[in-house]
C-alpha atoms as a PDB file:
ATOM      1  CA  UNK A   1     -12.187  -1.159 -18.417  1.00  0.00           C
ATOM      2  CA  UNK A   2     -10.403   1.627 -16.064  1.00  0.00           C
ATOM      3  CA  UNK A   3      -9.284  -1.311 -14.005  1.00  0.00           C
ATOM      4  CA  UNK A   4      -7.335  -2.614 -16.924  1.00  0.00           C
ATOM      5  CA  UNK A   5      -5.499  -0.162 -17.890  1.00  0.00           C
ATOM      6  CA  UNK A   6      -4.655   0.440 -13.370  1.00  0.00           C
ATOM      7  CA  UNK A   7      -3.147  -3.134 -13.441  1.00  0.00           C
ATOM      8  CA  UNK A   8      -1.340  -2.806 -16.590  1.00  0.00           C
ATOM      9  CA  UNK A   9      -0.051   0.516 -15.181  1.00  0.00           C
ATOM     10  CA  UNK A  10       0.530  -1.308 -12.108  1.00  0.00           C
ATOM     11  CA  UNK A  11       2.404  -4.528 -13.943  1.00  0.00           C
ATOM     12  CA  UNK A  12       4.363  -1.802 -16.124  1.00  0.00           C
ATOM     13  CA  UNK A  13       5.927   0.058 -13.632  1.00  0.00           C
ATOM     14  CA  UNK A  14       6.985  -3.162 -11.386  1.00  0.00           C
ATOM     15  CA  UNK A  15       8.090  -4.788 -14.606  1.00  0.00           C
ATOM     16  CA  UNK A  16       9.990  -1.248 -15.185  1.00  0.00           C
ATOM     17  CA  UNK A  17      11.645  -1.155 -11.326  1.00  0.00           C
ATOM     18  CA  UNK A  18      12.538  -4.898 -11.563  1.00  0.00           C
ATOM     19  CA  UNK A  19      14.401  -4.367 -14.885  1.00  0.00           C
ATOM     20  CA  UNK A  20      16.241  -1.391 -13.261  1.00  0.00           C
ATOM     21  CA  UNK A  21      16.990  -3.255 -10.197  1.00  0.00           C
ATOM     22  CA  UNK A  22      18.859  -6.417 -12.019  1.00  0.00           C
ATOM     23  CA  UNK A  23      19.989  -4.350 -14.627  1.00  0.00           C
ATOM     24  CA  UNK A  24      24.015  -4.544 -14.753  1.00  0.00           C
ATOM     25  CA  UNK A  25      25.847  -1.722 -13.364  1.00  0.00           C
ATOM     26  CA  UNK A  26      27.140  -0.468 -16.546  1.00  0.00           C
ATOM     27  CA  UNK A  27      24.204  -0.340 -18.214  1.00  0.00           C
ATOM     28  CA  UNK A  28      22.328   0.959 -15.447  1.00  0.00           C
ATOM     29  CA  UNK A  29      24.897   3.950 -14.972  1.00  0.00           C
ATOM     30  CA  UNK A  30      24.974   4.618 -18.725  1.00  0.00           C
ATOM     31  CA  UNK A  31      20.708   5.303 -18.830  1.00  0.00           C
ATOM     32  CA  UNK A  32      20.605   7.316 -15.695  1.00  0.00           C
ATOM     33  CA  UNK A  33      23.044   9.855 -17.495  1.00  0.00           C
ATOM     34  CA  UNK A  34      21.065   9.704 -20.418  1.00  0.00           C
ATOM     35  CA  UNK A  35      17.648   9.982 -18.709  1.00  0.00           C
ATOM     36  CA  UNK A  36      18.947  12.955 -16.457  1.00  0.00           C
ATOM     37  CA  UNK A  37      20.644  14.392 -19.734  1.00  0.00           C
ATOM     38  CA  UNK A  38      17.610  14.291 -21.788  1.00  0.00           C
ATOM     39  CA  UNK A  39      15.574  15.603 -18.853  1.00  0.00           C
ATOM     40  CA  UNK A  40      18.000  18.362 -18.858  1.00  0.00           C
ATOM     41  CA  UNK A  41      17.550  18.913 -22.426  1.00  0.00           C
ATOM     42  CA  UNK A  42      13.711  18.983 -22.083  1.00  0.00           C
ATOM     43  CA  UNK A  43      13.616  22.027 -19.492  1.00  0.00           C
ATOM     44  CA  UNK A  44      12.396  19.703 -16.721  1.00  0.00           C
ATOM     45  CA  UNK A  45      15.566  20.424 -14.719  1.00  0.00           C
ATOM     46  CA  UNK A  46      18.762  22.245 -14.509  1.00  0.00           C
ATOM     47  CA  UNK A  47      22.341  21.208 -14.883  1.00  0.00           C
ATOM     48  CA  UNK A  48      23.219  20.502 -11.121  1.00  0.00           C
ATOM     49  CA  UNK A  49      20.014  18.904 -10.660  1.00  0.00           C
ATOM     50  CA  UNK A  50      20.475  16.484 -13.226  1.00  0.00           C
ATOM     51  CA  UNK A  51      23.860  15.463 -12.219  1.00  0.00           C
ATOM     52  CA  UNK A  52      22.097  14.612  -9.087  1.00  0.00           C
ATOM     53  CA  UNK A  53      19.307  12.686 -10.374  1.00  0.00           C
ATOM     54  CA  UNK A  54      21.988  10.820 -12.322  1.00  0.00           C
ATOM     55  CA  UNK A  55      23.906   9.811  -9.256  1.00  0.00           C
ATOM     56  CA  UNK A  56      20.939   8.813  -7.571  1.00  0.00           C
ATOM     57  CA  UNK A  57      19.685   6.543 -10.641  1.00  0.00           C
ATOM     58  CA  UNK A  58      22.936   4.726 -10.908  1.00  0.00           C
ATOM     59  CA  UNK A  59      23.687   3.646  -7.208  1.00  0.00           C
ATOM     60  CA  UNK A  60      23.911   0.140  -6.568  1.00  0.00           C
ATOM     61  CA  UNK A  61      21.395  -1.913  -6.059  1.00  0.00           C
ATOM     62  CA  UNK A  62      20.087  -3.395  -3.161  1.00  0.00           C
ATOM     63  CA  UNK A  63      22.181  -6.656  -2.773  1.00  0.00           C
ATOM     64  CA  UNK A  64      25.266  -5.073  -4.482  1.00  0.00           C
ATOM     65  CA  UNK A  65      26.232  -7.814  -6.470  1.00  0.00           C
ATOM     66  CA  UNK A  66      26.823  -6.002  -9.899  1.00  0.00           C
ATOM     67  CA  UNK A  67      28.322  -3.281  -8.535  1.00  0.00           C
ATOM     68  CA  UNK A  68      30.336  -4.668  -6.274  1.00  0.00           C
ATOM     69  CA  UNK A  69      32.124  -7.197  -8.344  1.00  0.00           C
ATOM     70  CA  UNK A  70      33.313  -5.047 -11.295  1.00  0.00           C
ATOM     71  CA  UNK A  71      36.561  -4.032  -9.805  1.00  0.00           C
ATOM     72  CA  UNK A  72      37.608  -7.261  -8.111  1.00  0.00           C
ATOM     73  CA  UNK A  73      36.308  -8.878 -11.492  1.00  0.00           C
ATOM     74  CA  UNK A  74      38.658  -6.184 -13.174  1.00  0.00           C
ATOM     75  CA  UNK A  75      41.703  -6.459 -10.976  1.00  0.00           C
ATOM     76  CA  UNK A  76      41.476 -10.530 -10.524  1.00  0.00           C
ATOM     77  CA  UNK A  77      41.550  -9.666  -6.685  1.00  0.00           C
ATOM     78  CA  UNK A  78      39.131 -12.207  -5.323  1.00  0.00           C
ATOM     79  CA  UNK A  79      39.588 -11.422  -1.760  1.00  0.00           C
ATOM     80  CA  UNK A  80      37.671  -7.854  -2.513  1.00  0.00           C
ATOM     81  CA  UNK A  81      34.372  -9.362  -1.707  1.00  0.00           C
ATOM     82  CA  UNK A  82      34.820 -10.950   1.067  1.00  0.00           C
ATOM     83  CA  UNK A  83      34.426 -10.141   4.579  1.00  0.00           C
ATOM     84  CA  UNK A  84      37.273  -9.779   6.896  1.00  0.00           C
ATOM     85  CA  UNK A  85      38.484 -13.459   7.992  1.00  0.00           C
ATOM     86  CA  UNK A  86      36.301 -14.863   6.069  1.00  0.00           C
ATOM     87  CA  UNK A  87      37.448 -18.293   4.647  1.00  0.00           C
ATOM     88  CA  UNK A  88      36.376 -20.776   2.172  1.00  0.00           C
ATOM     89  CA  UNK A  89      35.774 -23.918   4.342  1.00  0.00           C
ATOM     90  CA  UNK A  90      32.511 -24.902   4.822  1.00  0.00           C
ATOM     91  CA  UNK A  91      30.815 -24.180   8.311  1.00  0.00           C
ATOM     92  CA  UNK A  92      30.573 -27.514  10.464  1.00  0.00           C
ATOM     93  CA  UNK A  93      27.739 -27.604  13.322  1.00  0.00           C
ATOM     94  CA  UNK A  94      29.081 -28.832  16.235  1.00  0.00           C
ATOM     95  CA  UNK A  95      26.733 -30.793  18.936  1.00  0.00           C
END
């Protein structure tokens, strides 16, 4: 029975951590505020340390993709994502 309820811990939490991971940006910066307000509000931390915990919470995620696209998305620059001299034409393996 205790093993269980470990894997359904287990499956919880990675559940949990893969939601936050592909979560969009927005949304993902909206909860850490809340969470680090509302573990402000609780006593579990003071002011200063909850700002931080909220700007640690909402960083980007790993690849970057939903945070990185929100201004170019917002601007219509499509050249923000791109590396320099990039270009659009498809690689061709020479022999």
């Amino acid at each position: 029975m205790l093993e269980h309820v470990i894997v359904a811990l287990i499956v919880a939490v990675a559940a949990l951590s893969l939601a936050w991971r592909w979560m969009p940006a927005l949304w993902r910066r909206a909860l850490a505020a809340k969470l680090a307000a509302g573990s402000h509000r609780a006593g579990l931390v003071d002011a200063q340390q909850a700002q931080q915990m909220a700007a640690t919470m909402a960083k980007k995620s790993g690849c970057g993709a939903c945070d990185s696209c929100l201004p170019a998305c917002a601007s219509g620059d499509k050249t923000q994502g791109t590396k320099a001299g990039a270009t659009d034409a498809p690689l061709i393996r020479q022999r």
